[in-house]
C-alpha atoms as a PDB file:
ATOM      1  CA  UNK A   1      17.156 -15.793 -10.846  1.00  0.00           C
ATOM      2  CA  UNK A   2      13.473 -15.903 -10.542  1.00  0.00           C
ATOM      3  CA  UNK A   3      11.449 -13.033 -10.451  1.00  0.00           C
ATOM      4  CA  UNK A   4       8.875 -12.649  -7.781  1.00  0.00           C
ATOM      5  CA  UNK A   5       5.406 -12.132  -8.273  1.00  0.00           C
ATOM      6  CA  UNK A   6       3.701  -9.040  -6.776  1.00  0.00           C
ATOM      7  CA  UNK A   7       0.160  -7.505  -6.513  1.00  0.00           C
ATOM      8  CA  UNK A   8       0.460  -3.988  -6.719  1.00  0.00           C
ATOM      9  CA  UNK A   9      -1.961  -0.986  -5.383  1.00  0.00           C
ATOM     10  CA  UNK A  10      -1.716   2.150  -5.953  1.00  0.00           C
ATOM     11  CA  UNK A  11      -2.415   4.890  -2.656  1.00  0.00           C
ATOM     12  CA  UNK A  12      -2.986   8.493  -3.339  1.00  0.00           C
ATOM     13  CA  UNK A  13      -1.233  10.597  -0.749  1.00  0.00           C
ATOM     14  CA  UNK A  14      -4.659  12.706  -0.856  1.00  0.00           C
ATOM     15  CA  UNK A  15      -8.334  12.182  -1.071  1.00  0.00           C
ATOM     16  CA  UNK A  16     -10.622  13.968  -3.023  1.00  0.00           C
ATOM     17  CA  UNK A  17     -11.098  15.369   0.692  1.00  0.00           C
ATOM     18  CA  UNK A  18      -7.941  16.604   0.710  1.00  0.00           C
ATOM     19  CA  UNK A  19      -7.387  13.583   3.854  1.00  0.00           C
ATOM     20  CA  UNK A  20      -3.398  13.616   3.748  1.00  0.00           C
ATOM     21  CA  UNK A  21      -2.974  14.025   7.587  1.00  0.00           C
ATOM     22  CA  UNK A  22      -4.485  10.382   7.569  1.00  0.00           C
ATOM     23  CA  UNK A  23      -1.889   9.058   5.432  1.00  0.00           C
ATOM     24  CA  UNK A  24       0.650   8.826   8.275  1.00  0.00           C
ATOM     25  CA  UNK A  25      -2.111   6.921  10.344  1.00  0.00           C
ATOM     26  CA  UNK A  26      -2.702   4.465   6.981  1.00  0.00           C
ATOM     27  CA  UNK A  27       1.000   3.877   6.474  1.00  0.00           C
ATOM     28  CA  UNK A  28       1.487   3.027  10.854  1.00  0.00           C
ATOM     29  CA  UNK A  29      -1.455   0.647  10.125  1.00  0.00           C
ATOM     30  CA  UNK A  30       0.082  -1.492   7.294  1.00  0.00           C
ATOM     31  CA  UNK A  31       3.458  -1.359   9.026  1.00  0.00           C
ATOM     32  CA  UNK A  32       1.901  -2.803  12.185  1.00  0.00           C
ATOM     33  CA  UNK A  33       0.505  -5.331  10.437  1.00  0.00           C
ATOM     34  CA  UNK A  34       2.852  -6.412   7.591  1.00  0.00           C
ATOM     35  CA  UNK A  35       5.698  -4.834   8.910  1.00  0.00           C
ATOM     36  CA  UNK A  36       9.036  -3.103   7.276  1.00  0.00           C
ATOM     37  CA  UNK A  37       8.936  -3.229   3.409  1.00  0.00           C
ATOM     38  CA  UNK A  38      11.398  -6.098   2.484  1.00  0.00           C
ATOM     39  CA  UNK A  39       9.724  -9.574   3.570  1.00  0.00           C
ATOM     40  CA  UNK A  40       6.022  -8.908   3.017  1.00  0.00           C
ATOM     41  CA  UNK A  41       6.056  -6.250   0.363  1.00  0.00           C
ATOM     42  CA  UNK A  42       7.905  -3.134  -1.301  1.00  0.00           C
ATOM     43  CA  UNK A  43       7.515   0.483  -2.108  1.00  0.00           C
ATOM     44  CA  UNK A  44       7.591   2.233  -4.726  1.00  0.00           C
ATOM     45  CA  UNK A  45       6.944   6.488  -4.104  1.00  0.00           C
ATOM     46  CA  UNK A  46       6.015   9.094  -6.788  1.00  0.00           C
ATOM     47  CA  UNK A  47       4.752  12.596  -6.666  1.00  0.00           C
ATOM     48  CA  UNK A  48       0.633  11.733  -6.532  1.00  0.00           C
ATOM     49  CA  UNK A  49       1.063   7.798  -4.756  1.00  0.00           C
ATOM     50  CA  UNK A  50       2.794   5.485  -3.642  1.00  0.00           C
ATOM     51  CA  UNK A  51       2.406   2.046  -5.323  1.00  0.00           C
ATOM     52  CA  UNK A  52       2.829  -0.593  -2.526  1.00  0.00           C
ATOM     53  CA  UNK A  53       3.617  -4.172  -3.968  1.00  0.00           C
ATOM     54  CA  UNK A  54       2.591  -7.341  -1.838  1.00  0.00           C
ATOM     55  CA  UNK A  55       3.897 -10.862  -2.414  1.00  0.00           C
ATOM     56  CA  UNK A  56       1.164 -12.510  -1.331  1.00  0.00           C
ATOM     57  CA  UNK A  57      -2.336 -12.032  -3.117  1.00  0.00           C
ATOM     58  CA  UNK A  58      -3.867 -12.399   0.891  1.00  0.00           C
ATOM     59  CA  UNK A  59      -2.012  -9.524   1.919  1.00  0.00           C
ATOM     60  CA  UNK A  60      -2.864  -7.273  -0.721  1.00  0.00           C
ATOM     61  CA  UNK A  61      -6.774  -8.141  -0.094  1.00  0.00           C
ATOM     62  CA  UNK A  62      -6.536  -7.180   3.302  1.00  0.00           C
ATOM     63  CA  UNK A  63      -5.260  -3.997   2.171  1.00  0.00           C
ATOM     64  CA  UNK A  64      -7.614  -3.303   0.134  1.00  0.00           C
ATOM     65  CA  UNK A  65     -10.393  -4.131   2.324  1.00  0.00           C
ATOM     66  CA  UNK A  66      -8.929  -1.625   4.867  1.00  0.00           C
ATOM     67  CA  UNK A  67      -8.335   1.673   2.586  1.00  0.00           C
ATOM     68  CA  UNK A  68      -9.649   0.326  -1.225  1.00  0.00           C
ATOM     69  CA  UNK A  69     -11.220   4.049  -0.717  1.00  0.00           C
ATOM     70  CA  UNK A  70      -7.937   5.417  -1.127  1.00  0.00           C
ATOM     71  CA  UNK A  71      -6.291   2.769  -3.908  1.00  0.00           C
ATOM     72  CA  UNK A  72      -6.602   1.898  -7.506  1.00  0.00           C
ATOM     73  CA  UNK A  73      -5.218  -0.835  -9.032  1.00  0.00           C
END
């Protein structure tokens, strides 16, 4: 079996604003666009982020062009 390749970013469930009543508004965003994790990407959640892994390198730049304010690689 062949293992897929993935671009992972990493979003912080807060800001250094302390923004986490956005994160519901981020997460409806990339759902709307990319829909349920499964075909376009996958989840992964911690305690401080949630690392969100594309399959396609276009989809992850969109992302990041969106809410790069709120990701690290």
């Amino acid at each position: 079996m062949t293992e897929r390749k993935t671009y992972t970013i990493r979003m912080h469930w807060t800001t250094p604003l302390n923004e986490v009543t956005m994160w519901n508004e981020r997460m409806a965003w990339v759902m709307e666009n990319f829909g349920l994790p499964g075909h376009r990407y996958s989840t992964h959640a911690k305690a401080d982020w949630m690392d969100i892994h594309f399959f396609d390198e276009k989809d992850a730049t969109i992302f990041k062009l969106k809410f790069g304010q709120y990701c690290s690689e």
